[in-house]
PDB file of N, CA and C in Angstrom:
ATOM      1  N   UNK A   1     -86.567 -80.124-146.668  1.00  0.00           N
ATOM      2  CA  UNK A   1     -87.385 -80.123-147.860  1.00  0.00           C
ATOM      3  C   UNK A   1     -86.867 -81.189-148.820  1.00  0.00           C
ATOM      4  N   UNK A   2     -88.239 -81.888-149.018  1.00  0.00           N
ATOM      5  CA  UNK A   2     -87.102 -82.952-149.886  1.00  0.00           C
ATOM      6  C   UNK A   2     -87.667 -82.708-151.503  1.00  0.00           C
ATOM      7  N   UNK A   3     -86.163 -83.159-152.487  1.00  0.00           N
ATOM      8  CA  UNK A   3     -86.215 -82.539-153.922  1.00  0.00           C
ATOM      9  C   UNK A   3     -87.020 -83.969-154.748  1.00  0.00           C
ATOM     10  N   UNK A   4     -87.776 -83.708-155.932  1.00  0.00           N
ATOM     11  CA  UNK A   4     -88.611 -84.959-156.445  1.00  0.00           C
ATOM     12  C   UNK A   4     -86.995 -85.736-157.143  1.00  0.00           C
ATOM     13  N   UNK A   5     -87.516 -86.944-157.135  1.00  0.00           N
ATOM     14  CA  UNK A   5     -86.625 -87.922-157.734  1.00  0.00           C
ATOM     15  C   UNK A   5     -85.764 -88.225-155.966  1.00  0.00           C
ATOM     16  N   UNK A   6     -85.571 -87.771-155.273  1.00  0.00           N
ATOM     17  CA  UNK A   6     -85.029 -87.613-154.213  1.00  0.00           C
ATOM     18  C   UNK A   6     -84.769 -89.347-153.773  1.00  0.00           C
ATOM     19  N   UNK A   7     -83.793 -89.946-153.352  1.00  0.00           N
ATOM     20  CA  UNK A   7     -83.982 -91.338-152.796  1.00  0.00           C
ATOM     21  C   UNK A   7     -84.212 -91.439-151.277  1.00  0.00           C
ATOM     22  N   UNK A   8     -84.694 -92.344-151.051  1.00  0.00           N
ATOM     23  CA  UNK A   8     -85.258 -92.745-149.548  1.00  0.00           C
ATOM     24  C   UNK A   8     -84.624 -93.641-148.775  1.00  0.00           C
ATOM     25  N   UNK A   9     -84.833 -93.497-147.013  1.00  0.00           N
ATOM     26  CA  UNK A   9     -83.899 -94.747-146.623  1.00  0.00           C
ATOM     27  C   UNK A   9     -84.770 -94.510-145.616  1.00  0.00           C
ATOM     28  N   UNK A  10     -84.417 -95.626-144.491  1.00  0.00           N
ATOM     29  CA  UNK A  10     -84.955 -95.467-143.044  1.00  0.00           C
ATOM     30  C   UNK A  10     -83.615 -95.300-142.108  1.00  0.00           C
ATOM     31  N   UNK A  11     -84.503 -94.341-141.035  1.00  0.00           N
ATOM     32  CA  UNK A  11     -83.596 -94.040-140.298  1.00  0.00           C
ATOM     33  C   UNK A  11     -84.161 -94.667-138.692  1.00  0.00           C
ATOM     34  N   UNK A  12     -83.507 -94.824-137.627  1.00  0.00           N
ATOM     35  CA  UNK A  12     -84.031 -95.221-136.320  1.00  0.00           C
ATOM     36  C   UNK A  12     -82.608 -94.357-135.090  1.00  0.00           C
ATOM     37  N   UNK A  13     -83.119 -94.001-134.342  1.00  0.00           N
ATOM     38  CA  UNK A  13     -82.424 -93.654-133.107  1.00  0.00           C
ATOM     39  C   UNK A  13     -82.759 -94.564-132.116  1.00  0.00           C
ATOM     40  N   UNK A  14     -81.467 -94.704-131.429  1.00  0.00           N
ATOM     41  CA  UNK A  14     -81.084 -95.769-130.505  1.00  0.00           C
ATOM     42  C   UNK A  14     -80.481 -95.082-129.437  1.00  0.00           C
ATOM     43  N   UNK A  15     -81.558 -94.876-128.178  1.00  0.00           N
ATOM     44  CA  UNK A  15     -80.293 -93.918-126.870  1.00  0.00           C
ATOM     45  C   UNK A  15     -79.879 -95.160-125.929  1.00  0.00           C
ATOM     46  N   UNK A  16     -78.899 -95.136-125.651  1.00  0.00           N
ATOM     47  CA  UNK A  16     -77.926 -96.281-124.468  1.00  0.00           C
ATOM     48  C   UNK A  16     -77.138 -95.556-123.617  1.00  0.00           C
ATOM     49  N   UNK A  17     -77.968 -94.842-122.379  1.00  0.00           N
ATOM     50  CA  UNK A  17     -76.404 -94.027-121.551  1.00  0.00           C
ATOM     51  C   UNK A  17     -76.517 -92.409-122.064  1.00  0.00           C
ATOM     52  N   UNK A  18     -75.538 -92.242-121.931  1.00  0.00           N
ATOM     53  CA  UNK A  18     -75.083 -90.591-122.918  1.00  0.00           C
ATOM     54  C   UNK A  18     -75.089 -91.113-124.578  1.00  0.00           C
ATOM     55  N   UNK A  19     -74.965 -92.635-125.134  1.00  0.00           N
ATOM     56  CA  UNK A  19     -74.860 -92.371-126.680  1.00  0.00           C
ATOM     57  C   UNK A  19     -76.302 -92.526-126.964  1.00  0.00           C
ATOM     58  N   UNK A  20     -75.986 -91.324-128.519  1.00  0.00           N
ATOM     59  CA  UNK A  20     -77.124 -91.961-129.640  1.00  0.00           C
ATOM     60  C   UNK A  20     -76.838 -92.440-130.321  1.00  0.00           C
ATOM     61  N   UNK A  21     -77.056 -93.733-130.947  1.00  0.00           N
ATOM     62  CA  UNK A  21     -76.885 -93.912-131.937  1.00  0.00           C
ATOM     63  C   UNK A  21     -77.749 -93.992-132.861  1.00  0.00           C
ATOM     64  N   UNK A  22     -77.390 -93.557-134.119  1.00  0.00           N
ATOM     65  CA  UNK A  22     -78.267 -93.313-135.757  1.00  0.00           C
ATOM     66  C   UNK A  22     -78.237 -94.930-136.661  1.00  0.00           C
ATOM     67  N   UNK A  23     -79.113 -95.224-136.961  1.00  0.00           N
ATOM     68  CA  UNK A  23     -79.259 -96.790-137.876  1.00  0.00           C
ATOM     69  C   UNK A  23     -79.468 -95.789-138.846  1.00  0.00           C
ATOM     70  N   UNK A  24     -79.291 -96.356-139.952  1.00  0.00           N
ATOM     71  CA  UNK A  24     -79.755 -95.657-141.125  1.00  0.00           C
ATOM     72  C   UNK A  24     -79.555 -96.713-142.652  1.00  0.00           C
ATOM     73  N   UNK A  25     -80.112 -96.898-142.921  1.00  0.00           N
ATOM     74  CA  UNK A  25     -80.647 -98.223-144.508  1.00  0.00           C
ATOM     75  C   UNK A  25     -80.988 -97.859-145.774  1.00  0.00           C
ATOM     76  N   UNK A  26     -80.343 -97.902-146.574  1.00  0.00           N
ATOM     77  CA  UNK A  26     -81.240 -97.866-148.012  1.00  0.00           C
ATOM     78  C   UNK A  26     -83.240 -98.390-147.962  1.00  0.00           C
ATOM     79  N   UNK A  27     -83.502 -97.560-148.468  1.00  0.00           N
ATOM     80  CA  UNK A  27     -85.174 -98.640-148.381  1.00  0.00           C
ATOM     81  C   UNK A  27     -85.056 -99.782-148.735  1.00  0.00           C
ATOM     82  N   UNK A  28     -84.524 -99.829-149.949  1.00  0.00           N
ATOM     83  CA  UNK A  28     -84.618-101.283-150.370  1.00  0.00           C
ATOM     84  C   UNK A  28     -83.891-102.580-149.820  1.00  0.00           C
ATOM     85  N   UNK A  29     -83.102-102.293-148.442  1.00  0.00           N
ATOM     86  CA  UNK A  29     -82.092-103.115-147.974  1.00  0.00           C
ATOM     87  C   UNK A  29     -83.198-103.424-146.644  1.00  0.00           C
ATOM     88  N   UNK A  30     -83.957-102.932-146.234  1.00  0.00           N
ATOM     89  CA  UNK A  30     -84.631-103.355-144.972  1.00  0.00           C
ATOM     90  C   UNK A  30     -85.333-104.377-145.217  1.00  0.00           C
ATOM     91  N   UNK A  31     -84.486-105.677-144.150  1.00  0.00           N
ATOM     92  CA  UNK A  31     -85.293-106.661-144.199  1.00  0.00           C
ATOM     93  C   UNK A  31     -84.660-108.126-144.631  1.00  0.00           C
ATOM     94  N   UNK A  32     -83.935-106.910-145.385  1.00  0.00           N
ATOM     95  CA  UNK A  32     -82.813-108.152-146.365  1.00  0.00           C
ATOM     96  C   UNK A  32     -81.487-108.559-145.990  1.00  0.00           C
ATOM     97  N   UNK A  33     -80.764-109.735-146.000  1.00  0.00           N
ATOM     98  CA  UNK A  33     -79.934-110.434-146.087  1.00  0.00           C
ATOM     99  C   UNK A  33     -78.388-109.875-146.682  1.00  0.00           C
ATOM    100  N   UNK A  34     -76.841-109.712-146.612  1.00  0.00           N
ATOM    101  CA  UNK A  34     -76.304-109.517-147.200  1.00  0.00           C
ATOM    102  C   UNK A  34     -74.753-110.450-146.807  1.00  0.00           C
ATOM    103  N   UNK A  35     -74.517-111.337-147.879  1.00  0.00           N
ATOM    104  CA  UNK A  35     -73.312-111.767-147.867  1.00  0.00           C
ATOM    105  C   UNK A  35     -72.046-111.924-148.176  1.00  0.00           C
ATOM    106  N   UNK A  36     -70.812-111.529-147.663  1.00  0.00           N
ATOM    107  CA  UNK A  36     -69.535-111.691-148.422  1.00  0.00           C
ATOM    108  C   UNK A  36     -68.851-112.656-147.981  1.00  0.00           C
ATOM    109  N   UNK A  37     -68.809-113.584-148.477  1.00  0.00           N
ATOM    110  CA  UNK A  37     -67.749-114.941-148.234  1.00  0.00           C
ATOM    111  C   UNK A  37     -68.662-115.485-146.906  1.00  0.00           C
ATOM    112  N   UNK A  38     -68.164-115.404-145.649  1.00  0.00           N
ATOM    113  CA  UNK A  38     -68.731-116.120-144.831  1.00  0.00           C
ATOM    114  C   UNK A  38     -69.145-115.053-143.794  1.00  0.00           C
ATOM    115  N   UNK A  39     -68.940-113.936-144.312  1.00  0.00           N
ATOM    116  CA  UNK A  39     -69.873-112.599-143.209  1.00  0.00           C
ATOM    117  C   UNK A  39     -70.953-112.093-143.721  1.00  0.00           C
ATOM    118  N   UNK A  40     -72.178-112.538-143.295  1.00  0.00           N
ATOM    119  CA  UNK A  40     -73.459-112.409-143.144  1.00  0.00           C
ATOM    120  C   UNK A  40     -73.866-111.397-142.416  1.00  0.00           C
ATOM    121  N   UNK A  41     -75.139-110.697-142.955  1.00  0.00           N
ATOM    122  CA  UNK A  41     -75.494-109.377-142.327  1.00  0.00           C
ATOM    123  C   UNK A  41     -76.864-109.210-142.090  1.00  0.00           C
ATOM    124  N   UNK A  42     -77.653-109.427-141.415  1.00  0.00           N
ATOM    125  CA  UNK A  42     -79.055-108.924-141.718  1.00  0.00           C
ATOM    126  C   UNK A  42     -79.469-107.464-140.891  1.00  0.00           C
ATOM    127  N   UNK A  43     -80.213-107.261-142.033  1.00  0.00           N
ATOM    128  CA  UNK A  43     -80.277-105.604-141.567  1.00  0.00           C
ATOM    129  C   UNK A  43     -81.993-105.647-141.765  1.00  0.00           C
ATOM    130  N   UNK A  44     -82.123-105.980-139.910  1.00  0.00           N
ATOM    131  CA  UNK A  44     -82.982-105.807-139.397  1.00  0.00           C
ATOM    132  C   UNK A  44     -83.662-104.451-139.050  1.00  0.00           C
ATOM    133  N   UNK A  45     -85.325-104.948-139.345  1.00  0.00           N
ATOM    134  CA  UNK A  45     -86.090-103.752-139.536  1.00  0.00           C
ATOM    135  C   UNK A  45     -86.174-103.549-138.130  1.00  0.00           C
ATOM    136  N   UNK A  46     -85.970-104.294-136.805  1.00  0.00           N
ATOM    137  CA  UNK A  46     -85.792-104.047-135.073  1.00  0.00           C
ATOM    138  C   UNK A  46     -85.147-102.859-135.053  1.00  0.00           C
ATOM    139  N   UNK A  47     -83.967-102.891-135.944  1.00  0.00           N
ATOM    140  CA  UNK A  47     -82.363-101.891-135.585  1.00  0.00           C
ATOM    141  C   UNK A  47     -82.469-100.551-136.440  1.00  0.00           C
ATOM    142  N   UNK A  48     -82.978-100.926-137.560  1.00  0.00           N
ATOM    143  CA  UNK A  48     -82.853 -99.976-138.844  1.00  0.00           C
ATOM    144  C   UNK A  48     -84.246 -99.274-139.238  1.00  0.00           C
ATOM    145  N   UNK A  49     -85.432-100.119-138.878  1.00  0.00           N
ATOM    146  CA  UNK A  49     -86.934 -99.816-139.258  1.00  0.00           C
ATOM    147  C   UNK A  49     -87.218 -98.803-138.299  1.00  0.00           C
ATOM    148  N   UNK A  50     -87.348 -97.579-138.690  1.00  0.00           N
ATOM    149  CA  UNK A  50     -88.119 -96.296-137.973  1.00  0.00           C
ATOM    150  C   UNK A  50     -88.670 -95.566-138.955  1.00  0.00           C
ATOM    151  N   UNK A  51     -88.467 -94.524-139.189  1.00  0.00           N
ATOM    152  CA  UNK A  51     -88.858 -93.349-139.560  1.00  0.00           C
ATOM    153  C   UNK A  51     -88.527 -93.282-141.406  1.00  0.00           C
ATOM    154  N   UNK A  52     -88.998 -93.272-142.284  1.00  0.00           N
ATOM    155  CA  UNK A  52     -88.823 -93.291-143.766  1.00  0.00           C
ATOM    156  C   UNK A  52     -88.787 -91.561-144.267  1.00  0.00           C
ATOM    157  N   UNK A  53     -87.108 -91.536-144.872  1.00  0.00           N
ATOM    158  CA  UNK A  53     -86.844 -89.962-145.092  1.00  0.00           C
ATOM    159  C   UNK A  53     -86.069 -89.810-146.363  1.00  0.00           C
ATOM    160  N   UNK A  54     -86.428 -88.983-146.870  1.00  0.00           N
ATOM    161  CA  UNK A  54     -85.357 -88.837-148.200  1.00  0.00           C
ATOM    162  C   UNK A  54     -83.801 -88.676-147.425  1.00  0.00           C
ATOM    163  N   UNK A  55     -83.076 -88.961-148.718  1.00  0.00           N
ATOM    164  CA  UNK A  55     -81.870 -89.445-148.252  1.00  0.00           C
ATOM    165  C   UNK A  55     -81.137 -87.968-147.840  1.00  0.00           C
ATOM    166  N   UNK A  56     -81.960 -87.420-148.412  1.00  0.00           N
ATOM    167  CA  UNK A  56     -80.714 -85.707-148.435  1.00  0.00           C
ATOM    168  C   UNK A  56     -80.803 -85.408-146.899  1.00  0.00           C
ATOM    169  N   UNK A  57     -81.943 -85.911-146.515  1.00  0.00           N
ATOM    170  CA  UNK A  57     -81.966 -85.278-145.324  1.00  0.00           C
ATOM    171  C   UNK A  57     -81.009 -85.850-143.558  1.00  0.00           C
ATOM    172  N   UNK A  58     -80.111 -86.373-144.015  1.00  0.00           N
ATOM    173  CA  UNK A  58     -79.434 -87.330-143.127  1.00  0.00           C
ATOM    174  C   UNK A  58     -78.855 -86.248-142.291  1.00  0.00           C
ATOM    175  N   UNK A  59     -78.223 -85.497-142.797  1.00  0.00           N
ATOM    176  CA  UNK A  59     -77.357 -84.402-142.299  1.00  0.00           C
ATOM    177  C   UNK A  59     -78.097 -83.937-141.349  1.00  0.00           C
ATOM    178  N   UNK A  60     -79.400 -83.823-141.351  1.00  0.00           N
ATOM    179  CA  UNK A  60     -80.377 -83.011-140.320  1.00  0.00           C
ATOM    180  C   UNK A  60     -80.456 -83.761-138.767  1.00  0.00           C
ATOM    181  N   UNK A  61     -80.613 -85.469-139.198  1.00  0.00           N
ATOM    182  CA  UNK A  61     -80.496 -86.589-138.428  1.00  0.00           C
ATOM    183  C   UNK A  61     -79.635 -86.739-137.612  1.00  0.00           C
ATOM    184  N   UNK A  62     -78.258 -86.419-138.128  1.00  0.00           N
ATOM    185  CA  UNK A  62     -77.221 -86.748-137.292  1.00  0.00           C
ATOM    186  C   UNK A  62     -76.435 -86.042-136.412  1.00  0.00           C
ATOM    187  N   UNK A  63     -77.437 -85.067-136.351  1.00  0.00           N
ATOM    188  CA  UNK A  63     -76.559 -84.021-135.513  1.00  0.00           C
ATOM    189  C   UNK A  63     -76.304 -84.571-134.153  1.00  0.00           C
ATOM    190  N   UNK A  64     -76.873 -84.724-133.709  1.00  0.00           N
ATOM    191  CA  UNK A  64     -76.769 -84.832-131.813  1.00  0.00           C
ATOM    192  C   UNK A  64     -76.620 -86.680-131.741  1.00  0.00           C
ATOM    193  N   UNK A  65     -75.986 -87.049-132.717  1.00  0.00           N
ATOM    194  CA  UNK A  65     -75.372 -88.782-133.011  1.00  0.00           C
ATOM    195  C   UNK A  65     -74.268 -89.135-132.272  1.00  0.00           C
ATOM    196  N   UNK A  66     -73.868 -90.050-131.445  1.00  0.00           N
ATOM    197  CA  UNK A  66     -72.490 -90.017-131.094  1.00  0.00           C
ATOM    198  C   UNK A  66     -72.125 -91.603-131.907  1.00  0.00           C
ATOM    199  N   UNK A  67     -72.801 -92.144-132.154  1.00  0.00           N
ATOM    200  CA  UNK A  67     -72.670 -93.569-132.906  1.00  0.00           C
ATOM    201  C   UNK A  67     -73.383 -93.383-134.427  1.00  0.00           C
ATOM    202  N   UNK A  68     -73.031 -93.744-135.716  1.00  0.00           N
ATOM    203  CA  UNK A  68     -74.022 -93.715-136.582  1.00  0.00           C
ATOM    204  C   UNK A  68     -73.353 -95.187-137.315  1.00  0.00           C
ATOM    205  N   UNK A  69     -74.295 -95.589-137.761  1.00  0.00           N
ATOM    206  CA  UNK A  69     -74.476 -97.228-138.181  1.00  0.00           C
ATOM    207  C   UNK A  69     -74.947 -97.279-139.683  1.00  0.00           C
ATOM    208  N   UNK A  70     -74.494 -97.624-140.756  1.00  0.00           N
ATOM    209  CA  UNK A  70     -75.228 -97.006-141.698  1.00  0.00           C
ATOM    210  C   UNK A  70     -74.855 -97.921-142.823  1.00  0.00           C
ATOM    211  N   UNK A  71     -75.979 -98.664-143.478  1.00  0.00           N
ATOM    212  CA  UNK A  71     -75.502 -99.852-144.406  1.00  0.00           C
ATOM    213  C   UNK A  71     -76.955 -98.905-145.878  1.00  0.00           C
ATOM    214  N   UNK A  72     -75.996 -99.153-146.949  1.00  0.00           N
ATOM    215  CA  UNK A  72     -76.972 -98.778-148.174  1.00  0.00           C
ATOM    216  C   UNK A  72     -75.649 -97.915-149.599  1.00  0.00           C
ATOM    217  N   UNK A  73     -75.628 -97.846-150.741  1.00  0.00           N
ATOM    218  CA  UNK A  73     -74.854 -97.155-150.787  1.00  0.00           C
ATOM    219  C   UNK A  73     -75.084 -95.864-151.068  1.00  0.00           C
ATOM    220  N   UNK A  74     -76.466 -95.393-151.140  1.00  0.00           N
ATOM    221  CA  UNK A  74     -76.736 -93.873-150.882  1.00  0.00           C
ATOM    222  C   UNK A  74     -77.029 -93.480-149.826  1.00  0.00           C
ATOM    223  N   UNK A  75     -77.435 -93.613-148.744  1.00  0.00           N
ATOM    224  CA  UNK A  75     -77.109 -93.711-147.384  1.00  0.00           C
ATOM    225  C   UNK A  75     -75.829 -93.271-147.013  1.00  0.00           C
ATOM    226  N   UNK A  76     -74.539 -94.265-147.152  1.00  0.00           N
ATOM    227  CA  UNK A  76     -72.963 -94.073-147.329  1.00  0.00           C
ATOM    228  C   UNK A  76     -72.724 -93.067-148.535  1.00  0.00           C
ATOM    229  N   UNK A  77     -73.297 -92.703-149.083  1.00  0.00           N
ATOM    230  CA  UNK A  77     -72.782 -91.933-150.162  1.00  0.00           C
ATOM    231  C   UNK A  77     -72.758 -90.510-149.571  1.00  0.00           C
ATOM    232  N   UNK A  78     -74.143 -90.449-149.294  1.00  0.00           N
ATOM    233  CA  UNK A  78     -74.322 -89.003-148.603  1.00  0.00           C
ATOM    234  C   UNK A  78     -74.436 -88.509-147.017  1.00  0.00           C
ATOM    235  N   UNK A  79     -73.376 -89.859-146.396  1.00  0.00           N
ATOM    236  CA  UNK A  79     -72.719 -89.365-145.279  1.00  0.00           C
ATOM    237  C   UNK A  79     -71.248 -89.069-145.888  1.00  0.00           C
ATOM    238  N   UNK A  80     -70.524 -89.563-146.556  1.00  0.00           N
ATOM    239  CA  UNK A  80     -69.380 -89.545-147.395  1.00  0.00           C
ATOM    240  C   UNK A  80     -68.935 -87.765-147.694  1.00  0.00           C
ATOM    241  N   UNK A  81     -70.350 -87.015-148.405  1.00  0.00           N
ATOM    242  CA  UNK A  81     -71.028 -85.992-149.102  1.00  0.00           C
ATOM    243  C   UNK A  81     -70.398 -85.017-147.664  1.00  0.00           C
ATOM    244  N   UNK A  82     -71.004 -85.344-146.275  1.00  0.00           N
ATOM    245  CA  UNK A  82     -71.530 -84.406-145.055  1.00  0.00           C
ATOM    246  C   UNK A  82     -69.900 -84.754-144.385  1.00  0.00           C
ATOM    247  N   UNK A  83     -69.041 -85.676-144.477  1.00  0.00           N
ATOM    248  CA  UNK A  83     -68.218 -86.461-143.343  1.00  0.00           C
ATOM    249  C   UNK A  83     -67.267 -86.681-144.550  1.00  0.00           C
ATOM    250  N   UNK A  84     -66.200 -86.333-144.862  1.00  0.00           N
ATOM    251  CA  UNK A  84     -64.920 -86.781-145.866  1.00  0.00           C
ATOM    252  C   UNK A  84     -64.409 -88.084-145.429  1.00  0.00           C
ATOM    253  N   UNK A  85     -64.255 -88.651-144.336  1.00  0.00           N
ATOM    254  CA  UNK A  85     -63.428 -89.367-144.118  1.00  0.00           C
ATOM    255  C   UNK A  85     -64.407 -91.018-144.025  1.00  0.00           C
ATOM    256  N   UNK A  86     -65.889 -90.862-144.383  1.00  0.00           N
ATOM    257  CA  UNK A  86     -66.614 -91.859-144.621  1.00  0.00           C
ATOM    258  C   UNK A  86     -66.200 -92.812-145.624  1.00  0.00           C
ATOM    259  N   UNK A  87     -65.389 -92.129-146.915  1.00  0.00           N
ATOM    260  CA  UNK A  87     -65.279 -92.862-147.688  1.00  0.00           C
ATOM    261  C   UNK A  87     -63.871 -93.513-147.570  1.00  0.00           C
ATOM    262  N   UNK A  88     -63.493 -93.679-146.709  1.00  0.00           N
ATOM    263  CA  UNK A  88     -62.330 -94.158-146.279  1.00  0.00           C
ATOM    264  C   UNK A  88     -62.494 -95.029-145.348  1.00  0.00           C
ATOM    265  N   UNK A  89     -63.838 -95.027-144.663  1.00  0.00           N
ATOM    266  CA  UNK A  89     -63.858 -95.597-143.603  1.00  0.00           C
ATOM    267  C   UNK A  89     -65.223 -96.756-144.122  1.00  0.00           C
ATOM    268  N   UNK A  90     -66.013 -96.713-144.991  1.00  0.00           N
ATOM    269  CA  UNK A  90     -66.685 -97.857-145.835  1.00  0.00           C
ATOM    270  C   UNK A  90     -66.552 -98.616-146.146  1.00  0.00           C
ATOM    271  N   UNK A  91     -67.004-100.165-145.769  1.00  0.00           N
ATOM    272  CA  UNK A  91     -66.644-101.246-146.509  1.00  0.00           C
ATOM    273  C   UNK A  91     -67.425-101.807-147.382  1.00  0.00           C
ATOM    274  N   UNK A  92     -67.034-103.127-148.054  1.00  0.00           N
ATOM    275  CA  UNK A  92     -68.283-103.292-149.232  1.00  0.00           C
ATOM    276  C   UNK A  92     -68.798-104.611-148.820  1.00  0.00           C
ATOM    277  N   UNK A  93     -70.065-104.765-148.645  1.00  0.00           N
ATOM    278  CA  UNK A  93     -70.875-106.659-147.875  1.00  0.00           C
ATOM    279  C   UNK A  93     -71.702-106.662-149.072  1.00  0.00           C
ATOM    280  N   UNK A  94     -71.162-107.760-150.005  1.00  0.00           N
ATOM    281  CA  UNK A  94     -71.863-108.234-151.136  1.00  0.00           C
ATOM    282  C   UNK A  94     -72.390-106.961-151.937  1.00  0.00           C
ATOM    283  N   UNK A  95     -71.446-106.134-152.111  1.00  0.00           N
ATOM    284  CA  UNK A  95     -71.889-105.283-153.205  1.00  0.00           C
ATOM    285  C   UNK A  95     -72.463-103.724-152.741  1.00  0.00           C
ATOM    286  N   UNK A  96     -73.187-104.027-151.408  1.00  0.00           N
ATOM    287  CA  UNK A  96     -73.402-102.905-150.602  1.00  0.00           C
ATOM    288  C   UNK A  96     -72.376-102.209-149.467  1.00  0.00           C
ATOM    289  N   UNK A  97     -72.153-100.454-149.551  1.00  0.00           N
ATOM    290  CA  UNK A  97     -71.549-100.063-148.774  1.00  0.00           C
ATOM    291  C   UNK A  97     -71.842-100.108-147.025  1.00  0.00           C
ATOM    292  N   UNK A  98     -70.848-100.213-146.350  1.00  0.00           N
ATOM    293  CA  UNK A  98     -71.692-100.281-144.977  1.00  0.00           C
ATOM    294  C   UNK A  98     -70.373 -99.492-144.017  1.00  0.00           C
ATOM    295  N   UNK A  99     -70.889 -98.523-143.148  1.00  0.00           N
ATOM    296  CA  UNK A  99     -70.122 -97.724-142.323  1.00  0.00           C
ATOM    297  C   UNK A  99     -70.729 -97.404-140.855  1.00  0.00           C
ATOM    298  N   UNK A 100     -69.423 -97.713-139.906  1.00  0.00           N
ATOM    299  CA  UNK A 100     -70.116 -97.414-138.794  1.00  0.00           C
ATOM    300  C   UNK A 100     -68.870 -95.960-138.036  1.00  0.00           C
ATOM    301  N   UNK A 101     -69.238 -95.415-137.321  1.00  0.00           N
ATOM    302  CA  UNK A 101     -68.974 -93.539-137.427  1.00  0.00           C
ATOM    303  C   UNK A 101     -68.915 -93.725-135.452  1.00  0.00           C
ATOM    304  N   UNK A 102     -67.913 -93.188-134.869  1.00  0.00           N
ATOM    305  CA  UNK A 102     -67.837 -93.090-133.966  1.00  0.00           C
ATOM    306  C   UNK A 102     -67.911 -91.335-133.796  1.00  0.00           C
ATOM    307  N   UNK A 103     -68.713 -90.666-133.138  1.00  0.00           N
ATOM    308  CA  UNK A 103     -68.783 -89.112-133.609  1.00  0.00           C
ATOM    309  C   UNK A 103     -68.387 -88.662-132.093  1.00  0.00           C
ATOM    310  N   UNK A 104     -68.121 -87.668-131.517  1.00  0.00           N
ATOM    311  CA  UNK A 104     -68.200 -86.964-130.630  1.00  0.00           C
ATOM    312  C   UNK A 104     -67.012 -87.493-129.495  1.00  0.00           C
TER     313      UNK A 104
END
């Protein structure tokens, strides 16, 4: 159930083998470009463009994840929220958080 004011991201599943992996984006980052010094990022709507969900609802997403991929900083915020050790494991690409989650 999602709450009003609620923020949005896209999410995409990726199966390879036995893994899943979870993409998951701020809305406003799909599509777009991100640079720190000379590491460049594009966060392609191929990898990241699926399914458009409020953000609360990630936790629901990631259950059966063995990879999760996840650039935005509410996105990272509220895996951070579900997963303690996200925020330890986050880095920052031009201002945006970005985390990738080896699960299972």
């Amino acid at each position: 159930m999602d709450v009003e004011g609620d923020k949005w991201c896209y999410i995409k599943m990726h199966k390879s083998g036995k893994d899943v992996v979870v993409a998951l984006c701020d809305e406003d980052l799909l599509g777009r470009s991100l640079r720190a010094g000379r590491f460049l990022i594009h966060i392609k709507e191929e990898f990241y463009g699926g399914e458009k969900i409020p953000v609360s609802q990630i936790g629901y997403y990631i259950k059966g994840a063995t990879i999760v991929n996840a650039i935005g900083n509410n996105v990272v915020a509220e895996l951070a929220r579900i997963i303690s050790a996200v925020k330890y494991a986050a880095v920052e690409i031009g201002g945006v958080l970005h985390v990738q989650l080896l699960l299972k």
